[in-house]
N, C-alpha and C. Protein backbone atom coordinates (compact mmCIF):
# COMPACT_ATOMS: atom_id res chain seq x y z
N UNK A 1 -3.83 -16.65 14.68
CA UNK A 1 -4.97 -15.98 14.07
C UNK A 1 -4.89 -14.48 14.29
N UNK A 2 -4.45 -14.23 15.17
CA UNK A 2 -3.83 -12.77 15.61
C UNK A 2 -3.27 -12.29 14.53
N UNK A 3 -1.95 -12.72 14.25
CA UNK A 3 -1.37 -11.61 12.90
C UNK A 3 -2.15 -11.75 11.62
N UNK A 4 -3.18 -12.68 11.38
CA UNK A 4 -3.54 -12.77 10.27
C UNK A 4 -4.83 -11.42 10.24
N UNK A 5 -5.39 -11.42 11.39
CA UNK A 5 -6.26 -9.98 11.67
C UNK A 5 -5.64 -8.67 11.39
N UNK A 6 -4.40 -8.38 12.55
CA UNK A 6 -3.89 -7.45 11.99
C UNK A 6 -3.03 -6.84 10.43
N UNK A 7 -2.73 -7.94 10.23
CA UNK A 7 -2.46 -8.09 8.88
C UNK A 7 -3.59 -7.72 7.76
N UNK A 8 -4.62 -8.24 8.21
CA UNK A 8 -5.66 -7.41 7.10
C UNK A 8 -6.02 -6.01 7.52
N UNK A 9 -5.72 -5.90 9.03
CA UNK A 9 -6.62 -4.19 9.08
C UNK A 9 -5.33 -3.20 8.59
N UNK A 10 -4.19 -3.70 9.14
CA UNK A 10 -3.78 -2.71 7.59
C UNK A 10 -3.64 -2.77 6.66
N UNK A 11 -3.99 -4.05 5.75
CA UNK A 11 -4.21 -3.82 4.16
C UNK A 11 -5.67 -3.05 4.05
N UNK A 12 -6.29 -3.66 4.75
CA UNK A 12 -8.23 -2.62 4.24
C UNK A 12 -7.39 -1.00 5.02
N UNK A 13 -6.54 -0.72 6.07
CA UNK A 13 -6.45 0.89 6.15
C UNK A 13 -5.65 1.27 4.91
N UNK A 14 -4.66 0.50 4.26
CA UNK A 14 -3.95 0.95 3.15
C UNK A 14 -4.80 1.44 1.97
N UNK A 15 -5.81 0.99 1.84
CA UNK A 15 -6.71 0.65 0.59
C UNK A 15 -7.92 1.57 0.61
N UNK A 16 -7.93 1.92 1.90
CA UNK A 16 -8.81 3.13 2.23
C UNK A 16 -7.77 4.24 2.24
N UNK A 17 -7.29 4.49 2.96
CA UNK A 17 -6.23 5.41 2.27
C UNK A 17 -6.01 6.00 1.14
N UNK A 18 -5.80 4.85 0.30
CA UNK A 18 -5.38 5.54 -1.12
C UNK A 18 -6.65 5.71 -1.67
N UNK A 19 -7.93 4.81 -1.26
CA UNK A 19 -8.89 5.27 -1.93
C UNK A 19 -9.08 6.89 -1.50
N UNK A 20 -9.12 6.96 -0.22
CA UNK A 20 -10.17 8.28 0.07
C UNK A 20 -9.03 9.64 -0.58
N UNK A 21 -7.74 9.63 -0.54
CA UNK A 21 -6.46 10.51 -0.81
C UNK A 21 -6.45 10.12 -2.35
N UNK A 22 -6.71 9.52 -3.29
CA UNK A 22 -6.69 9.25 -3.96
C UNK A 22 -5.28 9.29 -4.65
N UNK A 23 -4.18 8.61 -3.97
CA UNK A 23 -2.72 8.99 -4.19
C UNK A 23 -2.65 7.64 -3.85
N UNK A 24 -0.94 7.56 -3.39
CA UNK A 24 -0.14 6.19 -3.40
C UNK A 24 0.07 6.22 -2.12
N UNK A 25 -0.24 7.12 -1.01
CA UNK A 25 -0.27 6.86 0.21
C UNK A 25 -0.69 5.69 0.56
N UNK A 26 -1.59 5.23 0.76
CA UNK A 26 -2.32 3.82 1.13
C UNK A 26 -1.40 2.77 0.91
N UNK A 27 -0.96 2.53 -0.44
CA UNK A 27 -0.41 1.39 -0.81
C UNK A 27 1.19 1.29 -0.27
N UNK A 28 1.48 2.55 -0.23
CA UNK A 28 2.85 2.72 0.67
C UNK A 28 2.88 2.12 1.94
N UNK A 29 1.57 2.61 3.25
CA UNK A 29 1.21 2.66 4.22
C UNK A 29 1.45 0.81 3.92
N UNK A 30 0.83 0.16 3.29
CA UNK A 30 0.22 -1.61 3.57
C UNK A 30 1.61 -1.71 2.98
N UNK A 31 2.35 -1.35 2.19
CA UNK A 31 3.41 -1.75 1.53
C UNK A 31 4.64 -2.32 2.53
N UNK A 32 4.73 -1.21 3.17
CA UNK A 32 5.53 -0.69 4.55
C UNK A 32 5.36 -1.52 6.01
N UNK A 33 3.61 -1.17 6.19
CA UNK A 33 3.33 -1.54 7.48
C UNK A 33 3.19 -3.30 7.59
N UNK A 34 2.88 -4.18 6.39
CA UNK A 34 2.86 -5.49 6.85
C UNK A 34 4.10 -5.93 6.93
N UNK A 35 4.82 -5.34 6.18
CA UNK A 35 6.71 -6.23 6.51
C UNK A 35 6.88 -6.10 7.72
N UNK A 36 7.02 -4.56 8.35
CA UNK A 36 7.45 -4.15 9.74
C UNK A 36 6.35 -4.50 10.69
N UNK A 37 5.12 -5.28 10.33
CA UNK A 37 4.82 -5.69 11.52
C UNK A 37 5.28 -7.28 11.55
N UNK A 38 5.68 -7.84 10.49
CA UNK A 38 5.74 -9.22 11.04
C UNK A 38 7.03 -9.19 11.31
N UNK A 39 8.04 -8.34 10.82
CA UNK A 39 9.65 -8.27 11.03
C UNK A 39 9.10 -8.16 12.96
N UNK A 40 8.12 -7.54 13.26
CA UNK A 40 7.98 -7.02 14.66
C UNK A 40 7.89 -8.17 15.69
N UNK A 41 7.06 -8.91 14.80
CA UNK A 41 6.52 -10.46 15.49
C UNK A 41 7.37 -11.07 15.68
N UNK A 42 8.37 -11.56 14.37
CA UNK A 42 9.45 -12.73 14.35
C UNK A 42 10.03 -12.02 15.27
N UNK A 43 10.36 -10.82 15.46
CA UNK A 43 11.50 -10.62 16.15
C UNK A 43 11.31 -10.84 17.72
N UNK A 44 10.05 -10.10 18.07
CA UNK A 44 9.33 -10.52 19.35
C UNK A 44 9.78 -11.92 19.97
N UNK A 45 9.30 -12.98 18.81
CA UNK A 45 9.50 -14.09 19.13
C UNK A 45 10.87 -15.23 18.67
N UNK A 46 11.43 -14.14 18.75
CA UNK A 46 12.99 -14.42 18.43
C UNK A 46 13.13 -15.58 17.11
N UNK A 47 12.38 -15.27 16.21
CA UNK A 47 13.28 -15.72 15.58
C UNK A 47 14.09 -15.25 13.85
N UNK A 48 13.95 -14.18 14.38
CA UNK A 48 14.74 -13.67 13.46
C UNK A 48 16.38 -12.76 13.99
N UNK A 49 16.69 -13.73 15.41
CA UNK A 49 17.56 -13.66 15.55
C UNK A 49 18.62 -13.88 14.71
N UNK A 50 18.67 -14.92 13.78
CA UNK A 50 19.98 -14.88 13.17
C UNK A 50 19.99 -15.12 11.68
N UNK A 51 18.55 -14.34 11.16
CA UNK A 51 18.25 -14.38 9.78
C UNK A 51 18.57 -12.79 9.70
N UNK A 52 18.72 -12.31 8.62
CA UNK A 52 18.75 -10.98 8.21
C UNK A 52 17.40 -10.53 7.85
N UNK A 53 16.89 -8.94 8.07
CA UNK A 53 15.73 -8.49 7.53
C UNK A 53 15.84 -7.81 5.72
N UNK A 54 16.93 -7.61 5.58
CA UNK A 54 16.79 -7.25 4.51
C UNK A 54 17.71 -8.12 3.64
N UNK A 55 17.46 -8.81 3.04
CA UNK A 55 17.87 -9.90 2.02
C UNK A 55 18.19 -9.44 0.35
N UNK A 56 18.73 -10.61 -0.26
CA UNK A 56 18.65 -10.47 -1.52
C UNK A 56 17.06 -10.47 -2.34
N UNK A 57 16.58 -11.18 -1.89
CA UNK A 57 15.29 -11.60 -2.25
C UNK A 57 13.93 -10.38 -2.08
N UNK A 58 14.23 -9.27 -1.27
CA UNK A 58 13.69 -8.38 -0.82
C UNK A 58 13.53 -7.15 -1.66
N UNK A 59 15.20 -6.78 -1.91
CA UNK A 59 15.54 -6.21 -2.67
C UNK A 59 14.74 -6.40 -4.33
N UNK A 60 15.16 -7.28 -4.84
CA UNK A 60 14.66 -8.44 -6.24
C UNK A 60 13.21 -8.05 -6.29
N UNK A 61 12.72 -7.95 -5.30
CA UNK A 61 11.01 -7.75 -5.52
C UNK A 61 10.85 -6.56 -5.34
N UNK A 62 11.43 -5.44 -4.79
CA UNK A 62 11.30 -4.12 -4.88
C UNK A 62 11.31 -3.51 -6.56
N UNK A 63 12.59 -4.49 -6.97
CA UNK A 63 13.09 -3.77 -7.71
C UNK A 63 12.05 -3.59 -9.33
N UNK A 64 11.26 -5.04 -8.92
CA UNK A 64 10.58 -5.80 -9.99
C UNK A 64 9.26 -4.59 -9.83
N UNK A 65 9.04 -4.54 -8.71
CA UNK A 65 7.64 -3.62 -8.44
C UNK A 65 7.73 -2.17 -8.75
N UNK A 66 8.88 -2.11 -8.84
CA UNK A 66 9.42 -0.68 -9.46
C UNK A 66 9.36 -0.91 -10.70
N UNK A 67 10.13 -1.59 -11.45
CA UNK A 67 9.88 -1.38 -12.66
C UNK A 67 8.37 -1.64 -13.25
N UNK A 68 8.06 -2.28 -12.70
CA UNK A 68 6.42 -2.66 -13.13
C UNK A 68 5.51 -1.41 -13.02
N UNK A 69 5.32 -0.94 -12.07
CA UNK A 69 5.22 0.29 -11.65
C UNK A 69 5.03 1.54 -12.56
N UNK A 70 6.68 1.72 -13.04
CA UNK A 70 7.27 2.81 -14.00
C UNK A 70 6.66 2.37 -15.77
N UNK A 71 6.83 0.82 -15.91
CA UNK A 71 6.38 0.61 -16.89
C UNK A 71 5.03 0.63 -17.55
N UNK A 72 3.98 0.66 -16.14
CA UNK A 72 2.27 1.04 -16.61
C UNK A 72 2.50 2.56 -16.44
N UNK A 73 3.24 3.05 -15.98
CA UNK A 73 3.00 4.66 -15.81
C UNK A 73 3.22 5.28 -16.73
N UNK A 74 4.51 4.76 -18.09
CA UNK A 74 4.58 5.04 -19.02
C UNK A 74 3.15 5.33 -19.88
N UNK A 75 2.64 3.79 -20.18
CA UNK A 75 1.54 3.57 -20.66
C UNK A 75 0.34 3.04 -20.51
N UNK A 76 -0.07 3.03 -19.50
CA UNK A 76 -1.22 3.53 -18.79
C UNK A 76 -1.46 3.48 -17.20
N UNK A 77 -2.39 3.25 -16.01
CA UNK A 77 -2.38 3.46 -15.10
C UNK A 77 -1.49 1.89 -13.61
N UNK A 78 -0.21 2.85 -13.09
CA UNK A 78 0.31 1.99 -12.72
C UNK A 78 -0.56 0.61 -12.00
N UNK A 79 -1.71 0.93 -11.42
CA UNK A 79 -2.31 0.14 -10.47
C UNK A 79 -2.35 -0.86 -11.00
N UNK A 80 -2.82 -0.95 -12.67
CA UNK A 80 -3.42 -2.15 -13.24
C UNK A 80 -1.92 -2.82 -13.07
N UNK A 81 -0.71 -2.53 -13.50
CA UNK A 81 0.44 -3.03 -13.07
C UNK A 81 0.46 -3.86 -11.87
N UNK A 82 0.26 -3.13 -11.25
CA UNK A 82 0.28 -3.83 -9.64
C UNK A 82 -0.91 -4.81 -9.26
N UNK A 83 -1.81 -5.00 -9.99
CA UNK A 83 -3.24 -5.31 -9.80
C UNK A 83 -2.97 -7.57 -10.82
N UNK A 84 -2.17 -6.99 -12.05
CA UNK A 84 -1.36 -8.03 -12.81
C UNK A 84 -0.67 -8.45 -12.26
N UNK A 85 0.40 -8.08 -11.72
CA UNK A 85 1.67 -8.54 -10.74
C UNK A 85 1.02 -9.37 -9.40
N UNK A 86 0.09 -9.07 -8.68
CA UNK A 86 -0.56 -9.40 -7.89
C UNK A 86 -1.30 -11.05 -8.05
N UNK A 87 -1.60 -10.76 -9.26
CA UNK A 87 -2.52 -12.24 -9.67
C UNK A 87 -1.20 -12.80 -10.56
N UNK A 88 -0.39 -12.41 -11.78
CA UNK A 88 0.57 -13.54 -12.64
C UNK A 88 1.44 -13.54 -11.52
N UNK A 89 2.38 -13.41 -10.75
CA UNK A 89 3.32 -13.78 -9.88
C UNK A 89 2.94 -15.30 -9.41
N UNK A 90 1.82 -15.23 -8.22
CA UNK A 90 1.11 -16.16 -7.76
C UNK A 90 0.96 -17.31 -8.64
N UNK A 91 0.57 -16.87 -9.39
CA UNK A 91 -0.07 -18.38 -10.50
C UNK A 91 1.69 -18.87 -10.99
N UNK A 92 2.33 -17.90 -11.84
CA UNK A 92 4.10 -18.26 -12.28
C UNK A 92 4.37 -19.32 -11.31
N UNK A 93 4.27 -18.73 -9.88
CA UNK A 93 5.42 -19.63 -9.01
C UNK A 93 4.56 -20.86 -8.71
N UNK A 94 3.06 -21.25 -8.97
CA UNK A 94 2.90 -22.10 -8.65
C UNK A 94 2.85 -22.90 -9.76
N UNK A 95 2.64 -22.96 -10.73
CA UNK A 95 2.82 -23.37 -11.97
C UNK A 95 4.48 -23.68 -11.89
N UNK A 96 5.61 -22.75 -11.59
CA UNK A 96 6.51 -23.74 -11.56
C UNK A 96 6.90 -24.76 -10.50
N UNK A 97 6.08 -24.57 -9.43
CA UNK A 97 6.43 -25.64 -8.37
C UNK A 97 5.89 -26.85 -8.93
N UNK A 98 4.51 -26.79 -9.62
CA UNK A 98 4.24 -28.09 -9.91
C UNK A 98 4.79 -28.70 -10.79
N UNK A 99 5.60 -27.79 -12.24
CA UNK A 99 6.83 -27.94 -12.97
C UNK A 99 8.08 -29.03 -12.42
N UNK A 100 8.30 -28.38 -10.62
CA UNK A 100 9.59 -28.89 -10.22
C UNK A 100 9.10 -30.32 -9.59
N UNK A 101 7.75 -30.11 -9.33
CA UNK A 101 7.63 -31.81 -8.70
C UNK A 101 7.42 -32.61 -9.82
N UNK A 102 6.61 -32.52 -11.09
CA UNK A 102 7.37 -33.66 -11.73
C UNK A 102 8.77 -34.16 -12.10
N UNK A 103 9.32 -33.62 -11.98
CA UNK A 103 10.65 -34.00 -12.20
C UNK A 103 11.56 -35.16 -11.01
């Protein structure tokens, strides 16, 4: 229950952040600070002894959030980007899990 606390006080400091700066600081800050704190935990508790921190899979979602990103910035405000990505991701992958269990 512990990381799940700290885990939110820096998404609400990220979110205050960018609110009060009115920039991308914030979202950087939560972007940043929840990976490296749980990379902090597993590692604490060894077990990311013999997994890698930076993966293929890591990368893949950077890259996606970037373009998503660049592509509302084109035409209109990136957040709503990120705000979409946030809610269709979630629903995609579960919609295809339930896809893969009928089968």
């Amino acid at each position: 229950m512990k990381e799940e606390h700290a885990v939110t006080v820096i998404l609400i400091t990220g979110l205050a952040l960018s609110l009060i700066t009115k920039s991308y600081i914030g979202i950087v800050f939560a972007a940043l600070g929840i990976p490296l704190y749980l990379a902090y935990l597993a590692r604490e508790q060894n077990i990311l002894v013999k997994a890698r921190l930076f993966d293929r899979d890591l990368f893949l979602m950077m890259g996606i959030t970037l373009v998503i990103i660049l592509a509302f910035k084109k035409f209109s405000d990136p957040r709503i980007g990120l705000i979409s990505m946030a809610v269709v991701i979630p629903l995609a992958f579960l919609i295809w899990d339930r896809l893969k269990g009928r089968e």
